[in-house]
Protein backbone atom coordinates (compact mmCIF):
# COMPACT_ATOMS: atom_id res chain seq x y z
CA UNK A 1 0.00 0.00 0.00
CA UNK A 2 1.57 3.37 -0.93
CA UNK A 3 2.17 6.26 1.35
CA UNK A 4 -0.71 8.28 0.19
CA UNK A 5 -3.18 5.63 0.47
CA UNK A 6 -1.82 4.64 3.91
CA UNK A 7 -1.94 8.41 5.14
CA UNK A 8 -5.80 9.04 3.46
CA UNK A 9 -7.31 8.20 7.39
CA UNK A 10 -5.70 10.89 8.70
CA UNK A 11 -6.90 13.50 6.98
CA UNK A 12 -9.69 13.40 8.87
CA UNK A 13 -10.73 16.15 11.05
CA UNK A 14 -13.04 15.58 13.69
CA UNK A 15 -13.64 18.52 15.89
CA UNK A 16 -13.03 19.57 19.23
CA UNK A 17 -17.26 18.39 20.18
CA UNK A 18 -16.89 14.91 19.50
CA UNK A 19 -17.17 12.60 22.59
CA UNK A 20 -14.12 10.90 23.47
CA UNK A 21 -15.36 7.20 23.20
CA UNK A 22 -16.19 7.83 19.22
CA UNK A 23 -12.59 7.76 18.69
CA UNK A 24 -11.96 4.59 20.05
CA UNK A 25 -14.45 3.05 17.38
CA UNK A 26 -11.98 3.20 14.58
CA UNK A 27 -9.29 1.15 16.66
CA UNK A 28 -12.14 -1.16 17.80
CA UNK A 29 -13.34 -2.09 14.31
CA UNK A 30 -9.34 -3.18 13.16
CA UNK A 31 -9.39 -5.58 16.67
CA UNK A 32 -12.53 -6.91 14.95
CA UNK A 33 -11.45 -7.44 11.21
CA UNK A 34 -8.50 -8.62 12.32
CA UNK A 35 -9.98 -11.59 14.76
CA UNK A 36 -11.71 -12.50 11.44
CA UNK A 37 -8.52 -12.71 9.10
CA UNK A 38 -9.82 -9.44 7.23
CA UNK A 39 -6.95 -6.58 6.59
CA UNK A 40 -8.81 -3.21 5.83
CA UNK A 41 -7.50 -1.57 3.22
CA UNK A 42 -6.39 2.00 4.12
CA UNK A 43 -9.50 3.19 2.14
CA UNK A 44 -12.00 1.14 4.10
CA UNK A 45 -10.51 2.38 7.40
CA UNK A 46 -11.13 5.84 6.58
CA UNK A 47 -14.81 5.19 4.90
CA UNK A 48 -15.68 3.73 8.28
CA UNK A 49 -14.54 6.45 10.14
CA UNK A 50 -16.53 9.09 8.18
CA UNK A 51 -19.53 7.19 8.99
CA UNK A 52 -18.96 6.48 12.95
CA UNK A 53 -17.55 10.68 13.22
CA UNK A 54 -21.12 11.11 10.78
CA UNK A 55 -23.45 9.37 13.18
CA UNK A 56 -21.73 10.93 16.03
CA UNK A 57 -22.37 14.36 15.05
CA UNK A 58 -25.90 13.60 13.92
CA UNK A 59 -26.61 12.47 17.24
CA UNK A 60 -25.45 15.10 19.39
CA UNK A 61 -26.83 17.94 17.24
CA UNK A 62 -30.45 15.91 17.49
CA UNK A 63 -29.58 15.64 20.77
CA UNK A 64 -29.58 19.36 21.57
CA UNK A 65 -33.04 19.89 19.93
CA UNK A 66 -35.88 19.92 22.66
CA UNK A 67 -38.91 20.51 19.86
CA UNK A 68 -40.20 16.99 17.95
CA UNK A 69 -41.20 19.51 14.94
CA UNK A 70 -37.80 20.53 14.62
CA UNK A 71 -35.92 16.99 15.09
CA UNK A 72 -38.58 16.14 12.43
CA UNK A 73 -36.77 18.44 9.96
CA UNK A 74 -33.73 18.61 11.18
CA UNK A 75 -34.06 14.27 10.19
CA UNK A 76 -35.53 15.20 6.52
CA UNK A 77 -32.51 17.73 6.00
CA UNK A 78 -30.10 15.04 7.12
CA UNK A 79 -31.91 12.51 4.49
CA UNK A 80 -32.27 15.02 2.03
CA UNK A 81 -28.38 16.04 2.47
CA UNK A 82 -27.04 12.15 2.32
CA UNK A 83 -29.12 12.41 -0.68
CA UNK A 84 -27.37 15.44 -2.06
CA UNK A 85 -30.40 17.34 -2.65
CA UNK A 86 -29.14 20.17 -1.11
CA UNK A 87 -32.24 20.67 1.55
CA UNK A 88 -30.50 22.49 4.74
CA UNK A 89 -32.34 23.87 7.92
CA UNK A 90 -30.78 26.19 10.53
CA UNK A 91 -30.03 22.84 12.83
CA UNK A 92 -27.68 21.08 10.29
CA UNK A 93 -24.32 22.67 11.15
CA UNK A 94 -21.24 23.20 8.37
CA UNK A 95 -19.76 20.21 10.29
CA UNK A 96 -22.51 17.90 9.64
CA UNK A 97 -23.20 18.77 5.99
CA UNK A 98 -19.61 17.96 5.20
CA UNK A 99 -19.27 14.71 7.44
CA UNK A 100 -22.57 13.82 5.16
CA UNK A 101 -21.02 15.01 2.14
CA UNK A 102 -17.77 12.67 2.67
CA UNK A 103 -20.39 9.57 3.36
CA UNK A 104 -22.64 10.52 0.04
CA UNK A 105 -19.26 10.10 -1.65
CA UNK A 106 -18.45 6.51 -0.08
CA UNK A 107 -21.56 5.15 -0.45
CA UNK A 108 -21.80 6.50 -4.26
CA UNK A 109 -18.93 4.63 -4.94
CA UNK A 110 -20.17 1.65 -3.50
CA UNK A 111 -23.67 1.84 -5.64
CA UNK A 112 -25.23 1.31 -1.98
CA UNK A 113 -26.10 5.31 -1.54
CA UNK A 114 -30.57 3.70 -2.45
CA UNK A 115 -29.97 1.69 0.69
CA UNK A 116 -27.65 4.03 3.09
CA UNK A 117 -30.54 6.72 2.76
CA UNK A 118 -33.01 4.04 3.54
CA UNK A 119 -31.15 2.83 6.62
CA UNK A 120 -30.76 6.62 8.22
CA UNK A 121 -34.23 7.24 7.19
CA UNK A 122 -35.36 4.75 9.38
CA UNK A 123 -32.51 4.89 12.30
CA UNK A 124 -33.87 8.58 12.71
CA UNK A 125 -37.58 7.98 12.58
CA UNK A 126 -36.18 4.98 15.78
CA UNK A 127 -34.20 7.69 17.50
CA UNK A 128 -37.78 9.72 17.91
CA UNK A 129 -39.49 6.18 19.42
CA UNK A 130 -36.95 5.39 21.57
CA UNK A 131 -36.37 9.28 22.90
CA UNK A 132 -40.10 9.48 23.93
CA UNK A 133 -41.52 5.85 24.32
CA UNK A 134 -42.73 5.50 27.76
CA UNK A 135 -42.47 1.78 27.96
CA UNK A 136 -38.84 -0.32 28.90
CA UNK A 137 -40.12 -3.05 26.42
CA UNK A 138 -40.15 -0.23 24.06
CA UNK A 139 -37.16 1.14 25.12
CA UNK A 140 -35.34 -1.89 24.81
CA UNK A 141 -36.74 -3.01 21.67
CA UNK A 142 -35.83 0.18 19.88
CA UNK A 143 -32.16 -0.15 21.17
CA UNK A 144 -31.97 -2.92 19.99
CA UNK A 145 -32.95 -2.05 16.65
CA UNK A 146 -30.94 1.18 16.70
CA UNK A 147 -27.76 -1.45 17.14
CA UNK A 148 -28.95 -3.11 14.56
CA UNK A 149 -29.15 -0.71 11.92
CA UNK A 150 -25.78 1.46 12.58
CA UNK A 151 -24.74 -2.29 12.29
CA UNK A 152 -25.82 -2.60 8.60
CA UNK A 153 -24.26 0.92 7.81
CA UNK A 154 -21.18 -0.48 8.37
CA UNK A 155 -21.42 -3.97 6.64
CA UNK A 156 -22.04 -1.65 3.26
CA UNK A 157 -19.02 -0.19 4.03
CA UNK A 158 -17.45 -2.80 4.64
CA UNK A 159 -19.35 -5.24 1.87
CA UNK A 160 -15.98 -5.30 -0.57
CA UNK A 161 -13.95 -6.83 2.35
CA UNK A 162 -16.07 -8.87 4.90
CA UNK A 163 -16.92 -12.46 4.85
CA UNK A 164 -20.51 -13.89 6.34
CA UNK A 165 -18.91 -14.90 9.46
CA UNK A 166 -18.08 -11.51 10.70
CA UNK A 167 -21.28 -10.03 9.13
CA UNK A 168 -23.06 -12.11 11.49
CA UNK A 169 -20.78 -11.58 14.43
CA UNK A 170 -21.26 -7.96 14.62
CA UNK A 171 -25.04 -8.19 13.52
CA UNK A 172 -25.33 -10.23 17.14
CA UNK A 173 -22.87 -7.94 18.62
CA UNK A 174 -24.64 -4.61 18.06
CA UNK A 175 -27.35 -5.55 20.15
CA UNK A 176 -26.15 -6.16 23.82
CA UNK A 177 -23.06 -3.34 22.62
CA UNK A 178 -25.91 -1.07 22.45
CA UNK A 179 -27.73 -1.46 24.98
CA UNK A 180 -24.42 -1.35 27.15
CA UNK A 181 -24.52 2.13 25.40
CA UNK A 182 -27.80 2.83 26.68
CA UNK A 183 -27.28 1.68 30.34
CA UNK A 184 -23.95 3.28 30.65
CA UNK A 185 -25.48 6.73 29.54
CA UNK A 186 -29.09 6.46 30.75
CA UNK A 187 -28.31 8.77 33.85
CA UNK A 188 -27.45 11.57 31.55
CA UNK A 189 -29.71 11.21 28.52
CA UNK A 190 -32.51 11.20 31.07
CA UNK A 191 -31.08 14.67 32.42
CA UNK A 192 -30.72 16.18 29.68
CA UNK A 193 -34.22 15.05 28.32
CA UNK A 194 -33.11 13.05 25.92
CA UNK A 195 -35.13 10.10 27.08
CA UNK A 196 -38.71 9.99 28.27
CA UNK A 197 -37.54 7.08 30.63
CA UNK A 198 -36.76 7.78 34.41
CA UNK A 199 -33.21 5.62 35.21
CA UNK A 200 -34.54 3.66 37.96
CA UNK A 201 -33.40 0.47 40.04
CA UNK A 202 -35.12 -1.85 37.82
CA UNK A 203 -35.28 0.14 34.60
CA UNK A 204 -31.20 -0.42 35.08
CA UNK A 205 -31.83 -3.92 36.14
CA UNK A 206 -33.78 -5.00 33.23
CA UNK A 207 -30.81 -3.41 30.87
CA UNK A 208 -28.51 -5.77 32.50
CA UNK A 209 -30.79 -8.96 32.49
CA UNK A 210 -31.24 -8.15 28.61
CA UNK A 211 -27.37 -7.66 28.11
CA UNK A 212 -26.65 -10.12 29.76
CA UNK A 213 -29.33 -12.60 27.75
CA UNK A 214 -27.65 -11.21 24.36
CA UNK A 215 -24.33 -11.92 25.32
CA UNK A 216 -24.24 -15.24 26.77
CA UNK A 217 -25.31 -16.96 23.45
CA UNK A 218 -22.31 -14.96 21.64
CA UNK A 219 -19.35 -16.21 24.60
CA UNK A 220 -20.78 -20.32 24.04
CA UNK A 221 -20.53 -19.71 20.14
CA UNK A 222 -16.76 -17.84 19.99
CA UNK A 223 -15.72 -19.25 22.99
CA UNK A 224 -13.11 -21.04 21.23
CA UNK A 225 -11.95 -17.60 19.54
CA UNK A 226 -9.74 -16.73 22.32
CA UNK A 227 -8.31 -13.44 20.70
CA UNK A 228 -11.85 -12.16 19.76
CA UNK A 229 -13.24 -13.47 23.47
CA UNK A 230 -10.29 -11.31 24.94
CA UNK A 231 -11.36 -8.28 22.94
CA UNK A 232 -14.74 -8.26 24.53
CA UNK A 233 -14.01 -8.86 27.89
CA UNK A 234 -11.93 -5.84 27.38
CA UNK A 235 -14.36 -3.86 25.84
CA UNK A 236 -16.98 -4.49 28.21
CA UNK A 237 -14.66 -3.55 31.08
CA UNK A 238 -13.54 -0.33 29.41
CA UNK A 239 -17.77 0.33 28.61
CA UNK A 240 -19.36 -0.51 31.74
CA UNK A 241 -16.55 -0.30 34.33
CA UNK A 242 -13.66 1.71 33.98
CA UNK A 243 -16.16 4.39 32.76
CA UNK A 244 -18.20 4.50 35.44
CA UNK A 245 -14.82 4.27 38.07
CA UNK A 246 -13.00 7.74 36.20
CA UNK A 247 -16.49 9.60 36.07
CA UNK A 248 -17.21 8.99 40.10
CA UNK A 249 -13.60 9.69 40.56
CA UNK A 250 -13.81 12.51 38.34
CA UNK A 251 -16.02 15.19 41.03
């Protein structure tokens, strides 16, 4: 691989508002690959960055919306910009547009951009269910889904290099990984009115019974995969424990 191929990743340029654990996705995703015999050209790396740094800004600018009308079209102007139709609202920042402009490009060249829009179409319209849904079934089932779906973004990125075995593996992956997501965060979302969902006892409890019922069937099916078995025990410590030790030790 030449020099300017290798070095295309780093011209990236996230900025200084992206949350500190979306950078750790890139390194994450090579561990995976790599488990799975699959070397990701330099190409593919940075492809799959633009959409992780993509969905990361999407999120926290949706985030900072309080009105439903206006995460409704600040949703169709994300759609409508993937889509390069050039439809903008005051909510979709420079820094969005062109993350979205870099991932029209990748999935253009893939001939996947039909099904990309598709995909975000419907992870937004989730977003909405799962920010006001009363219910935890709800909840849960919508994280789920959310996992799910930012899951299949990435296997189009990825569809010139993966193999059916690691499709699968992150496809049952992205479901207790998310909801890990949702349990390590719920104390803030809920705070900041992102979620309709008080935090309690047993709303925390059921997270961890459903984690927990995802990711036993995944440890009895790789548990012969030592390397990949190591790289989620690791994971899951740096998610669920060594987060929650820096923040208390953080006041």
């Amino acid at each position: 691989m030449n020099g300017v191929a290798a070095s295309r990743i780093d011209t990236l340029h996230p900025g200084a508002s992206v949350r500190c654990e979306y950078f750790k996705l890139p390194r994450d995703l090579a561990a995976l690959t790599s488990s799975f015999g699959i070397a990701l050209p330099s190409h593919v790396q940075r492809d799959a960055a633009v959409l992780t740094f993509s969905i990361e800004c999407a999120d926290r600018l949706l985030d900072a919306i309080p009105q439903a009308s206006r995460r409704a079209r600040f949703s169709a102007s994300v759609v409508s910009c993937l889509r390069g139709e050039g439809f903008f609202n005051d909510d979709l920042t420079p820094e969005l547009a062109g993350w979205l402009a870099q991932l029209r490009e990748a999935a253009e060249r893939r001939r996947v951009l039909g099904a990309f829009c598709q995909i975000v179409r419907e992870l937004l319209a989730n977003s909405e269910v799962m920010r006001t849904t009363p219910r935890h079934g709800g909840f849960i089932e919508c994280a789920v889904r959310e996992g799910r779906l930012m899951v299949e973004l990435l296997l189009l990125i990825l569809a010139d290099v993966s193999t059916p075995p690691f499709d699968c593996f992150m496809l049952r992956l992205s479901e207790p990984a998310n909801l890990g997501d949702k349990l390590r965060d719920a104390g803030r979302d809920f705070r900041r009115g992102e979620m309709a969902l008080r935090p309690t006892l047993t709303f925390r409890a059921r997270l961890v019974y459903e984690i927990l019922r995802w990711t036993f069937p995944l440890g009895i099916l790789y548990a012969g995969h030592g390397r990949l078995l190591r790289w989620g025990i690791q994971s899951l410590f740096t998610e669920l424990i060594w987060f929650r030790f820096s923040k208390a030790h953080s006041h």
